[in-house]
C-alpha atoms as a PDB file:
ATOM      1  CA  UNK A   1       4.119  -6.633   8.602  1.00  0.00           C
ATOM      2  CA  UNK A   2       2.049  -8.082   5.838  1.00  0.00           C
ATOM      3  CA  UNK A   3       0.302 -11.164   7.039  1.00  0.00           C
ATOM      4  CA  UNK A   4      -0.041 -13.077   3.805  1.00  0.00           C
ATOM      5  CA  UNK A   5       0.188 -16.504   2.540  1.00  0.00           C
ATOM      6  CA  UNK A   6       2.082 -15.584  -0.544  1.00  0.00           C
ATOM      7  CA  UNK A   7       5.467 -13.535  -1.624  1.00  0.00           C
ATOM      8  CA  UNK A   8       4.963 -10.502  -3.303  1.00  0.00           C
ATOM      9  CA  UNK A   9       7.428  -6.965  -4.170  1.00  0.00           C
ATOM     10  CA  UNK A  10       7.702  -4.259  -2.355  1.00  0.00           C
ATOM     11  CA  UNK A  11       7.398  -0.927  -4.584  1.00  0.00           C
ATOM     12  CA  UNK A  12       6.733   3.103  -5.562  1.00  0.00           C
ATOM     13  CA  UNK A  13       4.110   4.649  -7.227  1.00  0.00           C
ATOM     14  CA  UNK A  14       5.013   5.919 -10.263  1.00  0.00           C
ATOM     15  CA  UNK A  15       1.632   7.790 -11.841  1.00  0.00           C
ATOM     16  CA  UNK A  16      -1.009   6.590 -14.520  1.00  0.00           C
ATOM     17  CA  UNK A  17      -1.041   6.373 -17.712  1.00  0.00           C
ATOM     18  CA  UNK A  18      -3.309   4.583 -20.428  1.00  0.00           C
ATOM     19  CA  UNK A  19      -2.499   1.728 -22.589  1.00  0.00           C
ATOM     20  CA  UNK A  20      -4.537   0.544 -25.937  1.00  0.00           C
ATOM     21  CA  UNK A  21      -5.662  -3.478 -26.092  1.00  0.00           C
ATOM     22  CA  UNK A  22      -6.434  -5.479 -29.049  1.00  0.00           C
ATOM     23  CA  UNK A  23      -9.372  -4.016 -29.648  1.00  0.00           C
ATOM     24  CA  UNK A  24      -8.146  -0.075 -29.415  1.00  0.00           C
ATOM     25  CA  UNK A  25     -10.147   0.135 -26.044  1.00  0.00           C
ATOM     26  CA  UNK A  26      -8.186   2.949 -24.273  1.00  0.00           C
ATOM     27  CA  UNK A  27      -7.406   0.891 -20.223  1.00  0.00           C
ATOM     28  CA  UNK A  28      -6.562   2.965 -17.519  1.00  0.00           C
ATOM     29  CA  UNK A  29      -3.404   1.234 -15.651  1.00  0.00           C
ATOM     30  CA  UNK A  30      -0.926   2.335 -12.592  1.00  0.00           C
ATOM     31  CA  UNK A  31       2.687   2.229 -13.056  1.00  0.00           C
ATOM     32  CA  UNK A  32       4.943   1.099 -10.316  1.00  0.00           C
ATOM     33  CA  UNK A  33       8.179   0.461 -10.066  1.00  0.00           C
ATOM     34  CA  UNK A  34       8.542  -2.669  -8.131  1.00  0.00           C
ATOM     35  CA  UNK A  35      11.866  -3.919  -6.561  1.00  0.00           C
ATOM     36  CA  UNK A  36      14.751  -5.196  -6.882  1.00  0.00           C
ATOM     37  CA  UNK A  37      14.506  -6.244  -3.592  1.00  0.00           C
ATOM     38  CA  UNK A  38      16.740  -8.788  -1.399  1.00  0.00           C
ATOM     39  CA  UNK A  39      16.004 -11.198   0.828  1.00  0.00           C
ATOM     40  CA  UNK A  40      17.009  -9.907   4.112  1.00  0.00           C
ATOM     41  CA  UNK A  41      15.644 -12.049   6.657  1.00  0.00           C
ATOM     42  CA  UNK A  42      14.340 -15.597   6.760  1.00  0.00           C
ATOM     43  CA  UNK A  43      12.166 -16.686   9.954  1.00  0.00           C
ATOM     44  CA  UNK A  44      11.254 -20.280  11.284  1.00  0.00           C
ATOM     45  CA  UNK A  45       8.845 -21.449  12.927  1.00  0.00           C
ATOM     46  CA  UNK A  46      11.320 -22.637  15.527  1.00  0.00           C
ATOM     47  CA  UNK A  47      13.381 -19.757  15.775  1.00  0.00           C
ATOM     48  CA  UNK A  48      10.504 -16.844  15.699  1.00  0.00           C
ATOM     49  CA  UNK A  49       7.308 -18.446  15.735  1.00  0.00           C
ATOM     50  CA  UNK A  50       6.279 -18.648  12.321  1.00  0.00           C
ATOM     51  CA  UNK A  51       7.649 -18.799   8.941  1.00  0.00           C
ATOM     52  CA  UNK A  52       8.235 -15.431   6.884  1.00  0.00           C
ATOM     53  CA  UNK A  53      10.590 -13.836   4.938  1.00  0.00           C
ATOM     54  CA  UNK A  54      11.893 -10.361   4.949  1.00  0.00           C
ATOM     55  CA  UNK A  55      12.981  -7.835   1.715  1.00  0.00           C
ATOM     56  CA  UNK A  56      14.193  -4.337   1.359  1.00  0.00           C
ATOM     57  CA  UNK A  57      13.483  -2.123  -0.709  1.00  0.00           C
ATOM     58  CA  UNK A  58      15.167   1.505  -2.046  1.00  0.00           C
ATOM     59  CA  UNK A  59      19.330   0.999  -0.964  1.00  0.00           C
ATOM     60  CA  UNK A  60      19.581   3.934   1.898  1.00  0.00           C
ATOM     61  CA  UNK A  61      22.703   6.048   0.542  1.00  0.00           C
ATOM     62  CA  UNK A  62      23.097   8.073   3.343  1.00  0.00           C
ATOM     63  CA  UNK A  63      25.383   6.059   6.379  1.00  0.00           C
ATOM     64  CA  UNK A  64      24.311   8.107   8.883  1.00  0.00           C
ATOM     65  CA  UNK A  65      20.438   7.678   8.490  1.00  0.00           C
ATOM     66  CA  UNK A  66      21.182   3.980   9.180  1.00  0.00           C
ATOM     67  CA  UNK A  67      20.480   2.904  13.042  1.00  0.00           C
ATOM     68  CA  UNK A  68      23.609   0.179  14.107  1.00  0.00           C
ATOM     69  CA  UNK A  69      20.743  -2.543  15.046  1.00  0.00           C
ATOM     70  CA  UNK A  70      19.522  -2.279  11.407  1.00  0.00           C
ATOM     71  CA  UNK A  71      23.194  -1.978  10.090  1.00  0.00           C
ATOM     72  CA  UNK A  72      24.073  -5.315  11.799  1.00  0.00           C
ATOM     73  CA  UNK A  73      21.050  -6.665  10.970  1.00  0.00           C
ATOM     74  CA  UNK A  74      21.207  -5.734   7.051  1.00  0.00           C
ATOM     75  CA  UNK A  75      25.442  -6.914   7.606  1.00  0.00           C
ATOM     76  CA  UNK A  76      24.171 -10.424   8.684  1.00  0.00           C
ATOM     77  CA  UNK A  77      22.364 -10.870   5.172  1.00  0.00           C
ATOM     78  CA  UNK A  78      25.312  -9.436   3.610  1.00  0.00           C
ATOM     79  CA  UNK A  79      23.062  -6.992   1.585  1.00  0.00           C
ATOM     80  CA  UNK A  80      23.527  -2.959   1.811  1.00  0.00           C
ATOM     81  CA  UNK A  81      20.970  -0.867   4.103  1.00  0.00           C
ATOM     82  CA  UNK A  82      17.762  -0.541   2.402  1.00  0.00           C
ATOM     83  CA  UNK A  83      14.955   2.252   3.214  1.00  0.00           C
ATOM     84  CA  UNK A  84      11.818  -0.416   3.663  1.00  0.00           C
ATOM     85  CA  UNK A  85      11.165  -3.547   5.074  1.00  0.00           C
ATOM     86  CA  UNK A  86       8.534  -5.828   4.509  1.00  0.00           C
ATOM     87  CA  UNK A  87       7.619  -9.435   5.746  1.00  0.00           C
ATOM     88  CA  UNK A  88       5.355 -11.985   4.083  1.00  0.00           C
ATOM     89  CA  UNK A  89       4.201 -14.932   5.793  1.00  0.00           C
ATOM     90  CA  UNK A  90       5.130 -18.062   3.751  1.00  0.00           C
ATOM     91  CA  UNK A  91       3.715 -21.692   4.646  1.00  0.00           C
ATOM     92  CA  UNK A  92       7.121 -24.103   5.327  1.00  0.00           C
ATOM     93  CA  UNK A  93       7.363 -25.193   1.299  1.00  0.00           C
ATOM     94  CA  UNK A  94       6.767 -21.777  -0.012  1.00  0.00           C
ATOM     95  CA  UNK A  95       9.344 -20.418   2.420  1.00  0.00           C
ATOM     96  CA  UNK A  96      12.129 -23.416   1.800  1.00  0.00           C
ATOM     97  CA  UNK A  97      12.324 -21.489  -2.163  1.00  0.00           C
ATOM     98  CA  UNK A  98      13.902 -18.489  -1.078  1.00  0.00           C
ATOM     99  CA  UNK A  99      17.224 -17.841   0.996  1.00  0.00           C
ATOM    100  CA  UNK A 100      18.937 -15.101   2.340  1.00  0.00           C
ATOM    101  CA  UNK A 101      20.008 -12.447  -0.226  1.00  0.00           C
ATOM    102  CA  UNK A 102      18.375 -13.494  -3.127  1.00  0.00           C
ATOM    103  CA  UNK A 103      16.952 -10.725  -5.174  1.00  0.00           C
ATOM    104  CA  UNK A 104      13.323 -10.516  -5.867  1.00  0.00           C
ATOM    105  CA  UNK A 105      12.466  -9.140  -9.186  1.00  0.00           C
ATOM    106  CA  UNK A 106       9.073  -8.203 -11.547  1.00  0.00           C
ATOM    107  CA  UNK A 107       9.781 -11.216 -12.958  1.00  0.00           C
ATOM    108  CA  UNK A 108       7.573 -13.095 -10.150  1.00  0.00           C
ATOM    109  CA  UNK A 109       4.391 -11.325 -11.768  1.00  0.00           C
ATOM    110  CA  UNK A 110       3.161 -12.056 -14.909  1.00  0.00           C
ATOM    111  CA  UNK A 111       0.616 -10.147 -17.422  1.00  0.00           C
ATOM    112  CA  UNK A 112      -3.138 -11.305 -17.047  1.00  0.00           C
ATOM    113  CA  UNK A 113      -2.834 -12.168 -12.970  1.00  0.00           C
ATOM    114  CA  UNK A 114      -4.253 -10.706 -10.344  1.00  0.00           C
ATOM    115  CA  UNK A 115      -2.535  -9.015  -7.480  1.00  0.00           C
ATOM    116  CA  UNK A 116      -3.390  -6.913  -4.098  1.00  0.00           C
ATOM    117  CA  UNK A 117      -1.687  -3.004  -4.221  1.00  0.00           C
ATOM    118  CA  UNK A 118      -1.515  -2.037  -0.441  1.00  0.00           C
ATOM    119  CA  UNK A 119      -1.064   1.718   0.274  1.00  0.00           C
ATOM    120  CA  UNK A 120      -1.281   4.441   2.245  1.00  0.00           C
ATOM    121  CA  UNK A 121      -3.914   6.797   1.016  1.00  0.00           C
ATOM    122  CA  UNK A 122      -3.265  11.060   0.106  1.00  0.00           C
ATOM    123  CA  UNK A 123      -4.173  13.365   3.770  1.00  0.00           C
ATOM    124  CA  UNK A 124      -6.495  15.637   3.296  1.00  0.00           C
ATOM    125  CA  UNK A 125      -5.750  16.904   6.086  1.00  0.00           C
ATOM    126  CA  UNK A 126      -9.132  18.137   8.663  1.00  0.00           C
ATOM    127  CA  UNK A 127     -11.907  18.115   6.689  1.00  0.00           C
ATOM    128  CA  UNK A 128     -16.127  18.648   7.371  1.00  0.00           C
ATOM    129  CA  UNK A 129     -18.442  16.833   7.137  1.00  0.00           C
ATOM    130  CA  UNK A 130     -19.614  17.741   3.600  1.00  0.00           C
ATOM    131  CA  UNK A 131     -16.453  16.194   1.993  1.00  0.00           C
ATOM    132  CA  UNK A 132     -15.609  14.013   4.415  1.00  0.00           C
ATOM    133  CA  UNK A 133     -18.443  12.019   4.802  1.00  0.00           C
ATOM    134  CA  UNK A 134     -20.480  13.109   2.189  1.00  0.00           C
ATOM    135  CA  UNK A 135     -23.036  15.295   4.390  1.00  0.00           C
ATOM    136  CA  UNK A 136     -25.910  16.618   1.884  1.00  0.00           C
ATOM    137  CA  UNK A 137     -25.473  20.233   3.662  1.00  0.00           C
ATOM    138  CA  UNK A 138     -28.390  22.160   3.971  1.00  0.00           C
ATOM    139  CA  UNK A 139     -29.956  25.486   1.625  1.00  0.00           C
ATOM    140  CA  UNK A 140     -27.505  27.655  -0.679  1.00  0.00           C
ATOM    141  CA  UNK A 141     -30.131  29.875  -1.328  1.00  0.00           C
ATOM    142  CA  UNK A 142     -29.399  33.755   0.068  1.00  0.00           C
ATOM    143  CA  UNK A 143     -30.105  34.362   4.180  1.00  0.00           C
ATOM    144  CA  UNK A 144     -29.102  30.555   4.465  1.00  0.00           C
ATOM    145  CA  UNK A 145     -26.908  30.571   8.139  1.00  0.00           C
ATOM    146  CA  UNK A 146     -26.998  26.312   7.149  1.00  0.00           C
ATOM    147  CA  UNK A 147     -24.391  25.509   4.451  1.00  0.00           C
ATOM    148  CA  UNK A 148     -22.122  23.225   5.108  1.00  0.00           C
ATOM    149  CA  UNK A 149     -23.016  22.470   9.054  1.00  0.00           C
ATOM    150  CA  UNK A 150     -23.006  18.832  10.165  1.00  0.00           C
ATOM    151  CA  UNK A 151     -26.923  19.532  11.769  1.00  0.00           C
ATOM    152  CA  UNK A 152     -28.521  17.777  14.393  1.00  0.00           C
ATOM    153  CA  UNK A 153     -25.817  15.109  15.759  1.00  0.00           C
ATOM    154  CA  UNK A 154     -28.353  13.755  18.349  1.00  0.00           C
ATOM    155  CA  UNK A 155     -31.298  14.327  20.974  1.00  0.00           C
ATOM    156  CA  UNK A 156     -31.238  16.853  24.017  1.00  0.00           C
ATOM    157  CA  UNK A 157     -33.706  14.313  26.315  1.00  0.00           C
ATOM    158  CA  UNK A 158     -32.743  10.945  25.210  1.00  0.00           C
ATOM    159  CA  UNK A 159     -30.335   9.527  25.327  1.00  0.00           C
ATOM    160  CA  UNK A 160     -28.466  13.209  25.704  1.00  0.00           C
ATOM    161  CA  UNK A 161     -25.157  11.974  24.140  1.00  0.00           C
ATOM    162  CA  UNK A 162     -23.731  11.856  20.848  1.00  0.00           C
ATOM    163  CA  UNK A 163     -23.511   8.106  20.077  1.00  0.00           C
ATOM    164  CA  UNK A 164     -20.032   6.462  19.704  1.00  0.00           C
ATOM    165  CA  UNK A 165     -18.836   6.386  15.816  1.00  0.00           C
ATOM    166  CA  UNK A 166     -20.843   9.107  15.049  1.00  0.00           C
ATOM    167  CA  UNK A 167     -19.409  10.893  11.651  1.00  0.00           C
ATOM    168  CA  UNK A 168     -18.213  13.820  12.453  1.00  0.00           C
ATOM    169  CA  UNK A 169     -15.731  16.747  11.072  1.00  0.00           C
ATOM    170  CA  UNK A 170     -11.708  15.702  11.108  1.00  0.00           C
ATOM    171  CA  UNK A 171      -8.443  14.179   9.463  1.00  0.00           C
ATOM    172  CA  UNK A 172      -9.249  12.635   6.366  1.00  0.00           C
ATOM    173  CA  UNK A 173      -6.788  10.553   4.447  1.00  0.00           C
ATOM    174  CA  UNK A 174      -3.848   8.989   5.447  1.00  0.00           C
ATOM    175  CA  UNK A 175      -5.020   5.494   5.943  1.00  0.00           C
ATOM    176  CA  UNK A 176      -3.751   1.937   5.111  1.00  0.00           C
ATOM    177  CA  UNK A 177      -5.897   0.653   2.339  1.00  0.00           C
ATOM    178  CA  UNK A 178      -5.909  -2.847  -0.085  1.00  0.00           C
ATOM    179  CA  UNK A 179      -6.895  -2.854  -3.136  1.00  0.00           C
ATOM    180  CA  UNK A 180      -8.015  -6.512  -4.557  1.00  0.00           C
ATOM    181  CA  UNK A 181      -7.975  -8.185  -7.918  1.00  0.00           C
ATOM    182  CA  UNK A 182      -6.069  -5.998  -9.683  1.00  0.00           C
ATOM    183  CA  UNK A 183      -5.090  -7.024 -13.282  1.00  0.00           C
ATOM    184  CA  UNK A 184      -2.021  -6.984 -14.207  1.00  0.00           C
ATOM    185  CA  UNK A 185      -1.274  -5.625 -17.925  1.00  0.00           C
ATOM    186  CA  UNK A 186       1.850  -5.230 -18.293  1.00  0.00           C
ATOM    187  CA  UNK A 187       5.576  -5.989 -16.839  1.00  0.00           C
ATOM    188  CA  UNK A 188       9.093  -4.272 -18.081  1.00  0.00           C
ATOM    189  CA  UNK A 189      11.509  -6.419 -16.379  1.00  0.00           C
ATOM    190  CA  UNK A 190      14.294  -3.845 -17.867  1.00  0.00           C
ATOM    191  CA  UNK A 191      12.801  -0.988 -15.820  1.00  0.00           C
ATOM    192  CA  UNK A 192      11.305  -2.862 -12.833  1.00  0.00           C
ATOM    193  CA  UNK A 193       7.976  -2.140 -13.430  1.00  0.00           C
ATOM    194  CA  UNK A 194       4.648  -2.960 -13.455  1.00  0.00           C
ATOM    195  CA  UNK A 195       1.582  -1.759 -15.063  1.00  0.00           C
ATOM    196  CA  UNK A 196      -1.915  -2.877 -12.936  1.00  0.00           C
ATOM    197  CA  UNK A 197      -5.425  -1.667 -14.167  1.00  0.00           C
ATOM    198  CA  UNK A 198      -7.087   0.769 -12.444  1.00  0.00           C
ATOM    199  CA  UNK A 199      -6.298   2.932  -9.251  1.00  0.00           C
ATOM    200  CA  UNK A 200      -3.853   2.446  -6.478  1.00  0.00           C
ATOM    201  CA  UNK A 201      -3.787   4.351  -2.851  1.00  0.00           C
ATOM    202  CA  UNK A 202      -1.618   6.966  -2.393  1.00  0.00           C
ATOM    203  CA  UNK A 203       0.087   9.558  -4.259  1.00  0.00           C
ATOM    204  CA  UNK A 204       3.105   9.316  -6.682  1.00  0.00           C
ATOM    205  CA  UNK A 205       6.204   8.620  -5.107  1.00  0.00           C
ATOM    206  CA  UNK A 206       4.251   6.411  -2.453  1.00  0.00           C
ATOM    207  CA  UNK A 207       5.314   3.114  -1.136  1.00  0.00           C
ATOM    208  CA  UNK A 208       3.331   0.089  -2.159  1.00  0.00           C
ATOM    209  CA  UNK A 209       2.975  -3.631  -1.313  1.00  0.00           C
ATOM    210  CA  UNK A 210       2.304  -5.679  -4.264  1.00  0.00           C
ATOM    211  CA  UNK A 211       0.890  -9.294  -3.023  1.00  0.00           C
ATOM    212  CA  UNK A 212       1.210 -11.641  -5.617  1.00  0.00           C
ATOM    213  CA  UNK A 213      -2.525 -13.310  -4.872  1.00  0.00           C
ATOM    214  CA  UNK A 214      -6.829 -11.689  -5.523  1.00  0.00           C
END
């Protein structure tokens, strides 16, 4: 669930790309393909606690991949199965604009805002200490037996533990990261997509949150 005070899209990670401003200035941007996506669920403070509303993304084609709780849920909004969900937390005004199965488009962004792109980072999959932490590793020089060892990870008389968050070898990648004040550059409303500067986690094909706030 996205705890936010502010709607946004869900989308997919398209690639990157360069575009040219007024000035010829080559700017490095992220395409994503953002939405449609319908309103599937609206909750009240009275009903569930808070106020929130819910949107699918990616229409599921395949019947069988759909559970019958989420078919009768996605049956009450009278919208077909979708592949995500999302919820954003609305205050009660922000909420009161949007009703069950209205479609969210790109057209809530606009060029020149600014916008948080949650992710879920590429796995790396186990990794050292070298790249996963950015160890210095020790000689490369020939007869070296200390190349890319984590070294001394603590003391043999005190305290005679390894202390707790100590960096160590393991699975790198795969994490839920936010990316902040992203520029927008560019929308194409025909396409559903949108065009943010810079970087975005994940790899192409992954599925993004777009909050529509720095």
């Amino acid at each position: 669930m996205e705890i936010a005070v502010s709607i946004g899209l869900i989308g997919k990670k398209v690639g990157m790309t360069q575009l040219f401003d007024d000035s010829g200035k080559a700017v490095p941007v992220t395409v994503i393909e953002a939405g449609p996506c319908p309103v599937v669920q609206k909750k009240t403070a009275g009903a569930d606690g808070y106020e929130a509303i819910q949107i699918g993304f990616r229409p599921e084609p395949k019947a069988k991949k759909v559970t019958k709780p989420l078919k009768g849920h996605f049956d009450r909004a009278k919208t077909a199965p979708h592949k995500h969900l999302r919820e954003f937390r609305l205050g009660g005004p922000e909420a009161a604009g949007y009703s069950v199965g209205q479609m969210l488009t790109v057209a809530l962004f606009e060029a020149g805002e600014k916008v948080r792109v949650t992710g879920v980072t590429k796995g790396k999959g186990f990794q050292g200490g070298v790249k996963r932490w950015g160890y210095r590793g020790g000689p490369e020089t020939h007869g070296s037996m200390f190349h890319r060892a984590p070294g001394s990870i603590g003391a043999s008389s005190f305290p005679s533990r390894v202390f707790k968050g100590h960096h160590m070898p393991g699975r790198m990648g795969g994490d839920r990261m936010t990316v902040k004040a992203l520029r927008v550059v560019k929308i194409i409303p025909e396409q559903n997509l949108i065009l943010v500067r810079g970087a975005v986690p994940g790899p192409a094909g992954g599925v993004l949150t777009i909050l529509k706030r720095s």
